[in-house]
Protein backbone atom coordinates (compact mmCIF):
# COMPACT_ATOMS: atom_id res chain seq x y z
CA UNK A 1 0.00 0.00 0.00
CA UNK A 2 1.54 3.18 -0.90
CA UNK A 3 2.06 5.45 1.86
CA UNK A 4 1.17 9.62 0.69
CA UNK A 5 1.81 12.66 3.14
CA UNK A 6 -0.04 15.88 2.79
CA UNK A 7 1.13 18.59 3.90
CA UNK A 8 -1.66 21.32 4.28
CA UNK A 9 -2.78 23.90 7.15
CA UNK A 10 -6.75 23.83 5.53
CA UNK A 11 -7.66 20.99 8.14
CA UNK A 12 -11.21 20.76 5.88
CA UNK A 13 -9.32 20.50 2.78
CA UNK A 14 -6.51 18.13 4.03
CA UNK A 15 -9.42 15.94 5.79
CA UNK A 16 -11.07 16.02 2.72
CA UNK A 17 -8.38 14.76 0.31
CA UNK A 18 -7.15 12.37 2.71
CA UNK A 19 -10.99 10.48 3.40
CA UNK A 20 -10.52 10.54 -1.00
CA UNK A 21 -7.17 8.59 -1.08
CA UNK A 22 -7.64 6.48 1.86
CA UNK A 23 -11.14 5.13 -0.13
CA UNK A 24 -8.72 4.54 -2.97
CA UNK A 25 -6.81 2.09 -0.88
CA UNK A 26 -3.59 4.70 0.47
CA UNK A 27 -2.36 4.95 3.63
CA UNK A 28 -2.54 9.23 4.39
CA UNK A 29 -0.37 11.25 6.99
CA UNK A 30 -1.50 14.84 7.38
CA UNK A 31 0.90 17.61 8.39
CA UNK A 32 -0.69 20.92 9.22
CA UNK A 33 2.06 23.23 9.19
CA UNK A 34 5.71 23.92 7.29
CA UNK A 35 8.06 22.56 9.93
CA UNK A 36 5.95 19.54 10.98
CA UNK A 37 5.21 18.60 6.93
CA UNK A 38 8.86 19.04 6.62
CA UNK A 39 10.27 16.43 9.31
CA UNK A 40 7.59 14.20 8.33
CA UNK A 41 8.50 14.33 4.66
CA UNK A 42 12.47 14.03 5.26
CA UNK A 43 12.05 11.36 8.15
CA UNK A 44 9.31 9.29 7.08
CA UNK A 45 9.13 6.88 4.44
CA UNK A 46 6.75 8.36 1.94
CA UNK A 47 6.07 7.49 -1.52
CA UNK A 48 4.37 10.88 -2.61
CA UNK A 49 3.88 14.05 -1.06
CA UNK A 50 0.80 16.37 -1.91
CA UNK A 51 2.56 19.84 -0.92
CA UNK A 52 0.59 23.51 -0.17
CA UNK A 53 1.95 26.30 -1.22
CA UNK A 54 1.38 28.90 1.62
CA UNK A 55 2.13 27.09 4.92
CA UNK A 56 3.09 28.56 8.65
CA UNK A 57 6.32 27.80 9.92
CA UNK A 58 7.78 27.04 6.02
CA UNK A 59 6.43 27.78 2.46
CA UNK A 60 6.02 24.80 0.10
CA UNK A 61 8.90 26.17 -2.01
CA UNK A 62 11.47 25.64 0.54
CA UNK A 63 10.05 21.91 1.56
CA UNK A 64 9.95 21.07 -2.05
CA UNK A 65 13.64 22.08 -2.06
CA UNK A 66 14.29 20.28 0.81
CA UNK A 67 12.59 17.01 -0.20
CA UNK A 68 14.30 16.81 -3.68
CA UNK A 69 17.79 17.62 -2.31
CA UNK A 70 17.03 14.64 -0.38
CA UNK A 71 14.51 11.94 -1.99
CA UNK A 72 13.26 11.06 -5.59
CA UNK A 73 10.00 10.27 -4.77
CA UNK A 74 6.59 12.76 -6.67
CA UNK A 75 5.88 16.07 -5.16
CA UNK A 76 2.81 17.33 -6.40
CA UNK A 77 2.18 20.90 -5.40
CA UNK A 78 -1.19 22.38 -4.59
CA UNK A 79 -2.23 26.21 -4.01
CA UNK A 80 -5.02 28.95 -4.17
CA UNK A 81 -2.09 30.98 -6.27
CA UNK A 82 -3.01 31.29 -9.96
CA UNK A 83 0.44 33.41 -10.85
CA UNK A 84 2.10 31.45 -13.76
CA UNK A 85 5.57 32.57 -12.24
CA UNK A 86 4.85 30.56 -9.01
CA UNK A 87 3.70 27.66 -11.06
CA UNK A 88 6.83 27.89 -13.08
CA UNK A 89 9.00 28.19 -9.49
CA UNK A 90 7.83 24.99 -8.09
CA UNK A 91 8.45 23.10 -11.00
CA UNK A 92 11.54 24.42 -11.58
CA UNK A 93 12.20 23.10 -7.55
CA UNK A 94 11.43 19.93 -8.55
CA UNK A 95 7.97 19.63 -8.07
CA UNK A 96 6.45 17.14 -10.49
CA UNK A 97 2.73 18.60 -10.79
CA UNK A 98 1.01 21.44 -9.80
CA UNK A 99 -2.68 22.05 -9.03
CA UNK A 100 -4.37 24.92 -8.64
CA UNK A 101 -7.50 25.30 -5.96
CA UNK A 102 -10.33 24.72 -5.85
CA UNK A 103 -10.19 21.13 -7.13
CA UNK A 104 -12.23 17.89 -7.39
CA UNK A 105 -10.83 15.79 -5.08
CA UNK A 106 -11.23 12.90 -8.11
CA UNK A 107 -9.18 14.60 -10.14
CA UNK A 108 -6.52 14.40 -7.43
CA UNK A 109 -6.53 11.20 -7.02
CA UNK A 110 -6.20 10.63 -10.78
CA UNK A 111 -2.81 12.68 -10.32
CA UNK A 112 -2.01 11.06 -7.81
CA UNK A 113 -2.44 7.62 -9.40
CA UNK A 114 -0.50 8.65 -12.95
CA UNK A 115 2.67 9.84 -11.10
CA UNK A 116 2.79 6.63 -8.72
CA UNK A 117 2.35 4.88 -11.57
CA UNK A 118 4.99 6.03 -13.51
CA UNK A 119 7.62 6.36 -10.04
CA UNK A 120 6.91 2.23 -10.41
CA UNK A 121 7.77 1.69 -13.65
CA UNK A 122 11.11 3.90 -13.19
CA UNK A 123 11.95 2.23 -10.30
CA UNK A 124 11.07 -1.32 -11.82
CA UNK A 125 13.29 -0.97 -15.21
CA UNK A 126 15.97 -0.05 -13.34
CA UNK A 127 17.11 3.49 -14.86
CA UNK A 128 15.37 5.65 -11.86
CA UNK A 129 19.21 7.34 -11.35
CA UNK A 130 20.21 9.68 -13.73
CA UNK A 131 16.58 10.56 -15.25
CA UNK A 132 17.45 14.14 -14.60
CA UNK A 133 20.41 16.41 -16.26
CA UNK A 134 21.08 19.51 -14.54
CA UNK A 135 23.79 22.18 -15.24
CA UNK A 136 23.86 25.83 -15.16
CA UNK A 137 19.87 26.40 -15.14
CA UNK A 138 19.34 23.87 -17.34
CA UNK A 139 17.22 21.01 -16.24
CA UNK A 140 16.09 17.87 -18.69
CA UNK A 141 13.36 15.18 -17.29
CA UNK A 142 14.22 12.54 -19.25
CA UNK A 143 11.73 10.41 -17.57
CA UNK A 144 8.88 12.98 -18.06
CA UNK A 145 10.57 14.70 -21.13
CA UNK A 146 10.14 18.15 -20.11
CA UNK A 147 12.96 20.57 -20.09
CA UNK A 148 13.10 23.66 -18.10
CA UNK A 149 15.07 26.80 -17.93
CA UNK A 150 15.59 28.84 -15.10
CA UNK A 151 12.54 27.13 -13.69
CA UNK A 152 10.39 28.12 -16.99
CA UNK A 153 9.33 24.79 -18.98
CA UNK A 154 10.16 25.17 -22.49
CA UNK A 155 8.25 23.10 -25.25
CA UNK A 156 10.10 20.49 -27.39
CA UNK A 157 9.32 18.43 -30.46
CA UNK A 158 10.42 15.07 -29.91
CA UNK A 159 13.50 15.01 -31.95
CA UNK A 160 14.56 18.56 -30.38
CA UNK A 161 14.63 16.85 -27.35
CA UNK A 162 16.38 14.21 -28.06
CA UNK A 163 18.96 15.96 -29.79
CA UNK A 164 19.82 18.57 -26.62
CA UNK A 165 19.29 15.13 -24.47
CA UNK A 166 21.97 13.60 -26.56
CA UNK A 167 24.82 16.21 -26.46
CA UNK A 168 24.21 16.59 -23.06
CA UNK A 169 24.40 12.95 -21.92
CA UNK A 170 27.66 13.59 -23.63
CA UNK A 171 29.36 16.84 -22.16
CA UNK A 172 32.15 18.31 -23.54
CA UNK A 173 32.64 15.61 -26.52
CA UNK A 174 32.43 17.13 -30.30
CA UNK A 175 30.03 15.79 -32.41
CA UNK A 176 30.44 16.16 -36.36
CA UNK A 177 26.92 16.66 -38.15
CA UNK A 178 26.55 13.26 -39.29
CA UNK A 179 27.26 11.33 -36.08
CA UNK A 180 24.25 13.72 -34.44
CA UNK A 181 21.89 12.62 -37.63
CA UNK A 182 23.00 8.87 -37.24
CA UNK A 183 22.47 8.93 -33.50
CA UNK A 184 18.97 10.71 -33.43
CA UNK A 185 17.27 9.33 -36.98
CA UNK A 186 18.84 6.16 -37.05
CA UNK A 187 20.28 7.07 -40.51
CA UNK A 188 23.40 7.35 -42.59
CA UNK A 189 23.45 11.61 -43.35
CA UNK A 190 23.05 11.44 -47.37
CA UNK A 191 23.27 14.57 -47.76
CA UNK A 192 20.79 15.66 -45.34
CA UNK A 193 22.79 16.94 -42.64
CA UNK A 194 21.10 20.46 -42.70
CA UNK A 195 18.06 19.10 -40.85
CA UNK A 196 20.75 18.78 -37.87
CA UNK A 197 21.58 22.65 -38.36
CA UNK A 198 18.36 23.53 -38.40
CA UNK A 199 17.17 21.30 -35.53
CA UNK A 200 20.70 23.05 -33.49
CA UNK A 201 19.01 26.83 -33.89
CA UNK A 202 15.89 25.56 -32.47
CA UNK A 203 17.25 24.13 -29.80
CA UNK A 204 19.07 27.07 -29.00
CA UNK A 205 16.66 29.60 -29.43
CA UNK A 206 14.91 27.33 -26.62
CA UNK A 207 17.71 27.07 -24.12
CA UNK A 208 20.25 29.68 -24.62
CA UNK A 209 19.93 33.48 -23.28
CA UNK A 210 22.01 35.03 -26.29
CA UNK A 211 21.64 32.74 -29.23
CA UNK A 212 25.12 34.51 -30.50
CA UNK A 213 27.37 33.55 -27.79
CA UNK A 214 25.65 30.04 -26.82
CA UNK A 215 26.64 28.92 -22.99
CA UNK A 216 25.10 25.22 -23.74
CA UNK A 217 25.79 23.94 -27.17
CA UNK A 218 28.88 25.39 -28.72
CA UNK A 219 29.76 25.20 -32.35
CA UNK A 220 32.92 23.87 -32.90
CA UNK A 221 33.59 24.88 -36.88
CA UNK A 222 34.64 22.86 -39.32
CA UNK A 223 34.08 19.92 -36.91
CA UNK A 224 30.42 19.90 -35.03
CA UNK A 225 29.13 20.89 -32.08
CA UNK A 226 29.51 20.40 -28.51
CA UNK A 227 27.68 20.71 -25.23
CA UNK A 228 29.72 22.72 -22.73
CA UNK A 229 29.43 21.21 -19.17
C-alpha cells in the first residue's frame, strides 16, 4: 500500500483529500504546518507528497527544495495561487505537478495515481538514477521529457529533445553533423545533414539566453558541435 503525506494547514481541505485517497486504498499522513510537513517528509518513508503552497512555519517552495535535495520520490504541489511565475517556481524546484485550488478531489486522485504509476515503472526498469540532467539552469526530465530553464518549462518536439538530451548525456565531446543525424534518426546523413543545423538553432533559441554567444551547445567549426558542461 503506498504510503502519501499531505502537507496542508486547511484541516477541511486536508481531511477532505485524505478520506478521498484512503477510499482509494492509500495509507494518508497529514501535516498541518511547514516545519511539521517538513520532518515528516524528510524522516518518514513516503512514496508521494501532496505539498501547499502557503504554509506557517515554512512555504512549500522551501520543503519542495528540501525534499528533492534529499529523496526522488513525486511532489505534487497544490495552491489557491493562480500566478504562472509561481507555477513555473515549483516546478523548476522539482515539483512534479502542480494544481491549482479549488479542485475535485477525483481529479486528485487521478494525479495522484498517474505519477505513482509512472515512479513504479522507473523504479522497476531499473534506470530511476540519472533521469534528470542539470547544469547551469538547465534542467532535462528525461523520464517525463520536459525541459526547463531557469525554472520556466520550455516546449520540445520530440527530436529537439532528443537531440539537446543527446549532447548533453555527452558533455564536452564534439560531435560532427553526421554522427548527431546517425544517433537521433537512425540514418546514414546522405546529404541531409542540414536538418541537424536547423534542428541546433531551435534548440538554441529554446535554451540559450544570447543565441550569439551560446553557454550550452557550442559550435565547434569545421568539426560539429559540442555541449559545454
Amino acid at each position: 500500500m503506498a504510503r502519501i503525506l499531505i502537507i496542508e494547514d486547511e484541516t477541511a481541505i486536508a481531511e477532505l483529500e485524505r478520506d478521498y485517497l484512503e477510499l482509494s486504498g492509500y495509507e494518508v499522513t497529514i501535516a498541518g504546518d511547514g516545519l511539521a510537513g517538513k520532518r515528516a517528509a524528510l524522516e518518514g518513508d513516503y512514496d508521494l507528497v501532496i505539498l501547499d503552497l502557503m504554509l506557517p512555519g515554512s512555504d512549500g517552495f522551501e520543503i519542495c527544495k528540501a525534499i528533492r535535495e534529499a529523496k526522488d520520490i513525486p511532489i505534487l504541489m497544490v495552491s489557491a495561487k493562480k500566478d504562472e511565475v509561481d507555477k513555473i517556481r515549483g516546478l523548476g524546484l522539482g515539483a512534479d505537478d502542480y494544481m491549482t485550488k479549488p479542485f475535485s478531489p477525483s481529479e486528485l486522485v487521478a494525479r495522484v495515481k498517474a505519477h505513482l504509476q509512472r515512479y513504479e515503472r522507473l523504479v522497476g526498469s531499473g534506470i530511476r538514477e540519472n533521469k534528470v540532467i542539470e547544469t547551469r539552469g538547465l534542467r532535462i526530465d528525461k523520464t517525463a521529457r520536459r525541459v526547463f530553464v531557469n525554472g520556466e518549462e520550455k516546449a520540445f518536439t520530440t527530436k529537439e529533445f532528443d537531440l539537446l538530451t543527446y549532447l548533453a548525456e555527452n558533455p564536452n565531446r564534439v560531435f560532427s553533423k553526421d554522427e548527431l543525424f546517425r544517433a537521433i534518426w537512425d540514418m546514414d546523413s546522405v546529404g541531409d545533414i542540414a536538418t541537424v543545423t536547423v534542428h541546433i538553432k531551435k534548440v538554441r533559441e529554446k535554451i540559450e539566453t544570447d543565441t550569439s554567444n551560446p553557454q550550452y551547445i557550442e559550435t565547434i567549426w569545421g568539426v560539429g558541435y559540442r555541449f559545454k558542461a
